[in-house]
N, C-alpha and C. Protein backbone atom coordinates (compact mmCIF):
# COMPACT_ATOMS: atom_id res chain seq x y z
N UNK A 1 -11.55 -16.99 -8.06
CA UNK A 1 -11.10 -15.94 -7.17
C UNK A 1 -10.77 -14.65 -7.93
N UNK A 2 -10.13 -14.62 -9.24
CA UNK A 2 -10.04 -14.12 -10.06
C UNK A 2 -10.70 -12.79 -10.43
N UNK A 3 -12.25 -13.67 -10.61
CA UNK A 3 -13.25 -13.18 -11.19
C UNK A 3 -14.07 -11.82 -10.31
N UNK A 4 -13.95 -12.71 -8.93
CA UNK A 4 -14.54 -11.78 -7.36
C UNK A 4 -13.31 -10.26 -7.58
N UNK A 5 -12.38 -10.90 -7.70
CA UNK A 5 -11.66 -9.29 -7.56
C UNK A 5 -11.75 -9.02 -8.45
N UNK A 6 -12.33 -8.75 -9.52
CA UNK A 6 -12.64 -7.96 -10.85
C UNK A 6 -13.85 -7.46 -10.76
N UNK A 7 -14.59 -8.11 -10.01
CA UNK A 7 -16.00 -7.67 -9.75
C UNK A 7 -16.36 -6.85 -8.53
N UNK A 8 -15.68 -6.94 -7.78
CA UNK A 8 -15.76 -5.79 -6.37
C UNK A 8 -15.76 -4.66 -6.79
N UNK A 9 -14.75 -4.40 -7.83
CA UNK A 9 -14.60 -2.88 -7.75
C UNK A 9 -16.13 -2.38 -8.86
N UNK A 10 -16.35 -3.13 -9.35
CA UNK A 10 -17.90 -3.14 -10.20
C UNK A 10 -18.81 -2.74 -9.53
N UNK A 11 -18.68 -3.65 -8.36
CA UNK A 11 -20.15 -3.60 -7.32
C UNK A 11 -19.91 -2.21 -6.78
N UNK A 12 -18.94 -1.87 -6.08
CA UNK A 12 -18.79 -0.87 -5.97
C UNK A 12 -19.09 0.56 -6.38
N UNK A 13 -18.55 0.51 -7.74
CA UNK A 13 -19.22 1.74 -9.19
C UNK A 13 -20.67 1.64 -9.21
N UNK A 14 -20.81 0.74 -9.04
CA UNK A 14 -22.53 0.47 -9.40
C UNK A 14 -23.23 0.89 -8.56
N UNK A 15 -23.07 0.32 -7.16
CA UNK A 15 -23.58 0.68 -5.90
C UNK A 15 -23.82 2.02 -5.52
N UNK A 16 -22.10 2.72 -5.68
CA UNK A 16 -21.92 4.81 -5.46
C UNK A 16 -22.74 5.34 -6.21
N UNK A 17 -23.05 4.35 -7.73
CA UNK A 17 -24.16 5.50 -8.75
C UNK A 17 -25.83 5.28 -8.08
N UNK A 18 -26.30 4.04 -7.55
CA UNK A 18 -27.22 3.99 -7.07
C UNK A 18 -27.48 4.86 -6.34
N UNK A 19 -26.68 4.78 -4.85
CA UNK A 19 -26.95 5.37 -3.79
C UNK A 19 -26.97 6.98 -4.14
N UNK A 20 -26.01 7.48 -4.52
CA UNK A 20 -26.05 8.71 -5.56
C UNK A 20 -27.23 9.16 -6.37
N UNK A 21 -28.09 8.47 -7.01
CA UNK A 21 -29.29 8.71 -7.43
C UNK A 21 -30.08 8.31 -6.92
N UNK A 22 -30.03 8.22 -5.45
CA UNK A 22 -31.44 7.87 -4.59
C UNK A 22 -31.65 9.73 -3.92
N UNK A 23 -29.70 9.72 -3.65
CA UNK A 23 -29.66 10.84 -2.70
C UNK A 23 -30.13 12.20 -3.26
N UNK A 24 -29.78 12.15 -4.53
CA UNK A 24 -30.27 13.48 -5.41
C UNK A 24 -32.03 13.31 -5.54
N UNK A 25 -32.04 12.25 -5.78
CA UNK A 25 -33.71 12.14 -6.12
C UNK A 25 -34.49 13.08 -4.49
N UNK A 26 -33.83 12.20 -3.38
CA UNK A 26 -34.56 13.05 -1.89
C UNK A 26 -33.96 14.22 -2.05
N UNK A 27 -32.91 14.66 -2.57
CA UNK A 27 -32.67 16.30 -2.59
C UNK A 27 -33.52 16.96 -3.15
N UNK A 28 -34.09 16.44 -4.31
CA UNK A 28 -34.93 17.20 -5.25
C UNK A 28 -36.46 17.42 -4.61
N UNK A 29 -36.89 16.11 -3.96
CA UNK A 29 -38.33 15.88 -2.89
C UNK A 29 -37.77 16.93 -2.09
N UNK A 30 -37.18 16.83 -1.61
CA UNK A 30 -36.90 17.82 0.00
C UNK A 30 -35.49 18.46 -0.18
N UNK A 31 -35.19 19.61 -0.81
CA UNK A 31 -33.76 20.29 -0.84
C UNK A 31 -33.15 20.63 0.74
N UNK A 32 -33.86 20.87 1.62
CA UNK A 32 -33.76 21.13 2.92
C UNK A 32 -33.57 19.98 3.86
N UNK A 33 -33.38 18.71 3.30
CA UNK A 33 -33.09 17.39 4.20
C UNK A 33 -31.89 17.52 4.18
N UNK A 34 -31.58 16.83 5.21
CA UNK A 34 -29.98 16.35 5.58
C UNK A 34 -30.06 14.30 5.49
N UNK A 35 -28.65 14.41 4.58
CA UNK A 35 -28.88 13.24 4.31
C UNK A 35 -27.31 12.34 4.80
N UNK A 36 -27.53 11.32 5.69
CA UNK A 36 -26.22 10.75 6.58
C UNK A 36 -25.96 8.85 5.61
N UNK A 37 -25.35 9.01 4.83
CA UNK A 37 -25.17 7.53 4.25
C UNK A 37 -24.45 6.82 4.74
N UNK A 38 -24.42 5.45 4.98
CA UNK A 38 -23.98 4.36 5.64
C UNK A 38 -23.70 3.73 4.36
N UNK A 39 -22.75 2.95 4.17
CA UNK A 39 -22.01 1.58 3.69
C UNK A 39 -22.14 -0.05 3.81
N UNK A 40 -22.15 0.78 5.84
CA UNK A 40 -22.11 -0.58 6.51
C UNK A 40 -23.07 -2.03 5.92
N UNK A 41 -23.00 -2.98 5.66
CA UNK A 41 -23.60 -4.16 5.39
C UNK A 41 -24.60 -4.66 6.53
N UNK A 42 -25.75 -4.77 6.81
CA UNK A 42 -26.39 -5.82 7.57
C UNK A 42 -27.52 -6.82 6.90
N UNK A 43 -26.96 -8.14 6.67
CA UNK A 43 -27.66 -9.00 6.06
C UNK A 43 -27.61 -8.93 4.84
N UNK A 44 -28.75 -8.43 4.01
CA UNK A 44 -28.60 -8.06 2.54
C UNK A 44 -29.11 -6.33 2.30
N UNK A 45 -29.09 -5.79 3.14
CA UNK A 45 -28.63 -4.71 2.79
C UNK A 45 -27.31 -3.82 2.19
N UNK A 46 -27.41 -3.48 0.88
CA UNK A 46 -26.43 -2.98 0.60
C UNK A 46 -25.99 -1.39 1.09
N UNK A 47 -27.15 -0.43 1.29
CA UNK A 47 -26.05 1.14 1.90
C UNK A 47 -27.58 1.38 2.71
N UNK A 48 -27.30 1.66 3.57
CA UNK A 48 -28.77 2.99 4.32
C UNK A 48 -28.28 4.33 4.16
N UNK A 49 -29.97 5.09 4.03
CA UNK A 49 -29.63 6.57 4.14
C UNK A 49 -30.48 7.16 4.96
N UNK A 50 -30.25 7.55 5.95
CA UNK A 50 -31.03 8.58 7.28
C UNK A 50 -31.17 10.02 6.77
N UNK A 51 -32.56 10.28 6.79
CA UNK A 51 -32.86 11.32 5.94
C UNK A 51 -33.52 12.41 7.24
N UNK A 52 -33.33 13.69 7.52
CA UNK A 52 -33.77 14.53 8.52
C UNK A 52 -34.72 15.47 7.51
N UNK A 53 -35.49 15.48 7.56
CA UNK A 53 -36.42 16.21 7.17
C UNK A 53 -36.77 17.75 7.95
N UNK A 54 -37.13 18.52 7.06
CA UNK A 54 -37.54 19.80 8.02
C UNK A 54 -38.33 20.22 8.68
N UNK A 55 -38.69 20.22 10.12
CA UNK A 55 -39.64 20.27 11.08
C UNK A 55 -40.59 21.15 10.76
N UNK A 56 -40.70 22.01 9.19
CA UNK A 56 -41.95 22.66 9.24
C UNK A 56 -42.82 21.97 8.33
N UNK A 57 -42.23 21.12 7.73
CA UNK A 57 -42.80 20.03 6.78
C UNK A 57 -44.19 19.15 7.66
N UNK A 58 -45.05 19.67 6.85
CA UNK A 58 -46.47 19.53 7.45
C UNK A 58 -46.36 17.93 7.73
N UNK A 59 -47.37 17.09 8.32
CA UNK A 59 -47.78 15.74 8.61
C UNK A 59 -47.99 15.23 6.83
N UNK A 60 -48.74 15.49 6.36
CA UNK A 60 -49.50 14.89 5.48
C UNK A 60 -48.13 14.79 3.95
N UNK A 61 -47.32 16.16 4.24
CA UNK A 61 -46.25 16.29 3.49
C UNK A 61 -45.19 15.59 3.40
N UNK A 62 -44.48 15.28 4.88
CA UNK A 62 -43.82 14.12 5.42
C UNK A 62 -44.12 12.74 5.05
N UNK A 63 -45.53 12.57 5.05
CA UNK A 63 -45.90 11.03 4.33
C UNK A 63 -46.03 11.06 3.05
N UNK A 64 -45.98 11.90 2.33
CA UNK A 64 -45.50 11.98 0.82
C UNK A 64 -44.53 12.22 -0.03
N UNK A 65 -43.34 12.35 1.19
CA UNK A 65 -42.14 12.36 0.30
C UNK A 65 -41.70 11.05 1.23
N UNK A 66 -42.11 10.67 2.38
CA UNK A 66 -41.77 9.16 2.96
C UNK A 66 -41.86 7.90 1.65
N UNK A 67 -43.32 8.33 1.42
CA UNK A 67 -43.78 7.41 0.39
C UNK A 67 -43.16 7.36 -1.25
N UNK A 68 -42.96 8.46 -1.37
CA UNK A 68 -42.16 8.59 -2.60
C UNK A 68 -40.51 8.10 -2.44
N UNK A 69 -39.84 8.10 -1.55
CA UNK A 69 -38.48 7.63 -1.42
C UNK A 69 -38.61 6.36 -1.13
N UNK A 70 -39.82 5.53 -0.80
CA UNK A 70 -39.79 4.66 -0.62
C UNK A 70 -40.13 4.00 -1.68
N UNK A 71 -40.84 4.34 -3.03
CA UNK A 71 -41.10 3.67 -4.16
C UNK A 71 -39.63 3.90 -4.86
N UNK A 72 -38.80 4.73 -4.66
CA UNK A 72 -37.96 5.09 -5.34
C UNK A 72 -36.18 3.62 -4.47
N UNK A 73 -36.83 3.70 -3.63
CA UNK A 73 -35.64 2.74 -3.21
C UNK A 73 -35.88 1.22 -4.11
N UNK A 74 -37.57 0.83 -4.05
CA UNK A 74 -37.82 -0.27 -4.45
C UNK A 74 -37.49 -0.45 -5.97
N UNK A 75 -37.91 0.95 -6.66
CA UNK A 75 -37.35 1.26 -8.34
C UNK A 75 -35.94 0.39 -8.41
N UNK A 76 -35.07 1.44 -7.51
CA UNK A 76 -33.44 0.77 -7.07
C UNK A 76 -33.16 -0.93 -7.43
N UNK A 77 -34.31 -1.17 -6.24
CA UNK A 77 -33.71 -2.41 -6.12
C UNK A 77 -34.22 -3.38 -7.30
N UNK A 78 -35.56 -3.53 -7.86
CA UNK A 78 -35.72 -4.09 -9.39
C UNK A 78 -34.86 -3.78 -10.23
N UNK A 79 -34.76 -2.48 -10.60
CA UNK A 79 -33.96 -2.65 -11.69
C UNK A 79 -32.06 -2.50 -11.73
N UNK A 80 -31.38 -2.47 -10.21
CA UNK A 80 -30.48 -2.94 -10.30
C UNK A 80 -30.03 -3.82 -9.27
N UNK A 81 -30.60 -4.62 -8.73
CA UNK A 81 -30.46 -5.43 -7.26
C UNK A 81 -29.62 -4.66 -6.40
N UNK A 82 -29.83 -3.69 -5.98
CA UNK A 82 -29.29 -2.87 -4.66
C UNK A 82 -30.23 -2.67 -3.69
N UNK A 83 -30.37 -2.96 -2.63
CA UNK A 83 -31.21 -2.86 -1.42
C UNK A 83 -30.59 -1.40 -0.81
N UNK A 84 -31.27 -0.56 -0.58
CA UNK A 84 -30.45 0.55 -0.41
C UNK A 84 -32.27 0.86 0.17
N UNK A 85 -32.09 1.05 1.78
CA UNK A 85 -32.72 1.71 2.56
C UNK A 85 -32.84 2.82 2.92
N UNK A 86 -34.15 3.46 2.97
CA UNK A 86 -33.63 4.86 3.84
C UNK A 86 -34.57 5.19 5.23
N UNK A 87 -33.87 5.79 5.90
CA UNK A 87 -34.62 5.65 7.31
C UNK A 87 -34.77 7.39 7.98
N UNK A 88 -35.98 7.83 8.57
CA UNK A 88 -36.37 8.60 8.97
C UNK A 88 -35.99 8.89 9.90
N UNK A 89 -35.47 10.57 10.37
CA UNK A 89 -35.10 11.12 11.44
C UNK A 89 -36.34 11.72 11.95
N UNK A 90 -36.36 11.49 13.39
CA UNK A 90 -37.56 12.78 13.69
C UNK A 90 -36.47 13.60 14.85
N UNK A 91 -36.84 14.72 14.70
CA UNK A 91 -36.62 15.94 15.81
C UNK A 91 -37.44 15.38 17.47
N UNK A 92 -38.65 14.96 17.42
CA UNK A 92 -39.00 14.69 18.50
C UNK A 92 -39.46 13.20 18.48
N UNK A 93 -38.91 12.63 19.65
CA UNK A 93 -38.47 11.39 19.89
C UNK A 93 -39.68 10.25 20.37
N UNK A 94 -40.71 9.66 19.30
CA UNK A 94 -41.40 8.71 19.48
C UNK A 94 -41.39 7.53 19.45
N UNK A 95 -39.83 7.06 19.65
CA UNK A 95 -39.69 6.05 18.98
C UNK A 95 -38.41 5.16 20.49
N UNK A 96 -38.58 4.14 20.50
CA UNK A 96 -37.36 3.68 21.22
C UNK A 96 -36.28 3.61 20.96
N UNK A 97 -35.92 3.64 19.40
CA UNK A 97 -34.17 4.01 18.92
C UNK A 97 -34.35 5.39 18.43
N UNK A 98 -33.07 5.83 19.93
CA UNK A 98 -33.17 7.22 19.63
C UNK A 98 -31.41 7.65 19.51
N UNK A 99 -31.50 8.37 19.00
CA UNK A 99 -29.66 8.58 18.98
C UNK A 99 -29.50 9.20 20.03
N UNK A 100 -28.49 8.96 20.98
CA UNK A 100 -28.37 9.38 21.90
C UNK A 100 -27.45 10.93 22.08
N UNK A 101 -26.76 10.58 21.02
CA UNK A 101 -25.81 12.21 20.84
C UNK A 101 -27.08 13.01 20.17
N UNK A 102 -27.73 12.89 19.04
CA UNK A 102 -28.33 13.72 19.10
C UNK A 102 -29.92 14.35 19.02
N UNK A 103 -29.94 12.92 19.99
CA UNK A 103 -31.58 13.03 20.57
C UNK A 103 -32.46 13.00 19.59
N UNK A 104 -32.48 12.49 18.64
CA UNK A 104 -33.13 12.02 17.58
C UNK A 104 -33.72 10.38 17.51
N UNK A 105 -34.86 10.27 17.13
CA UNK A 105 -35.92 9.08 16.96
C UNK A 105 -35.61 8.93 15.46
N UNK A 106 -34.96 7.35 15.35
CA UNK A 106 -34.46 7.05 13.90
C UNK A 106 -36.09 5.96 13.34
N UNK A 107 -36.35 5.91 12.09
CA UNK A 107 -37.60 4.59 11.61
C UNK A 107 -36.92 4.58 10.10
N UNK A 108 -37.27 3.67 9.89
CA UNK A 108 -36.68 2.95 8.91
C UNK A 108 -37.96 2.91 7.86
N UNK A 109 -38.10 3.01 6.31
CA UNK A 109 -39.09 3.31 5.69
C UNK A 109 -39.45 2.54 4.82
């Protein structure tokens, strides 16, 4: 029991620097995203990050910084076991989970 509370606050440090260098990495892809981080736990997920991208960001552009945050989560998770997701906002709503406050279509990447 000991050992677990010596180690939480570890997982913790470890986890904030992950998620922290996922979030700078999409700042640097896209300085103009807005980025909403979650904590919350589901299953073995350790943090999500909902990323809004900027509606003048062409089609073909959008799937290349999709794709790049998405090699960059998997980087994450090999080399420090953090599952740390990030999920796509759209402005216009194709999707059946949509936020309802603010009318946004969420996908997960």
């Amino acid at each position: 029991m000991a050992q677990r509370i010596r180690t939480l606050p570890d997982y913790r440090t470890r986890l904030d620097a992950a998620v922290t260098a996922l979030s700078l990495f999409i700042r640097d892809l896209c300085p103009e995203a807005q980025l909403e981080v979650s904590f919350v736990r589901y299953e073995d997920e350790d943090a999500h990050i909902w990323v809004s991208l900027s509606s003048t960001l062409s089609d073909e552009g959008r799937e290349q910084v999709v794709n790049q945050i998405a090699e960059k989560s998997l980087d994450i998770l090999l080399a420090e076991g953090f599952l740390i997701l990030a999920g796509l906002e759209e402005t216009s709503p194709n999707s059946s989970e949509v936020d309802q406050g603010s009318g946004q279509a969420r996908h997960s990447l």
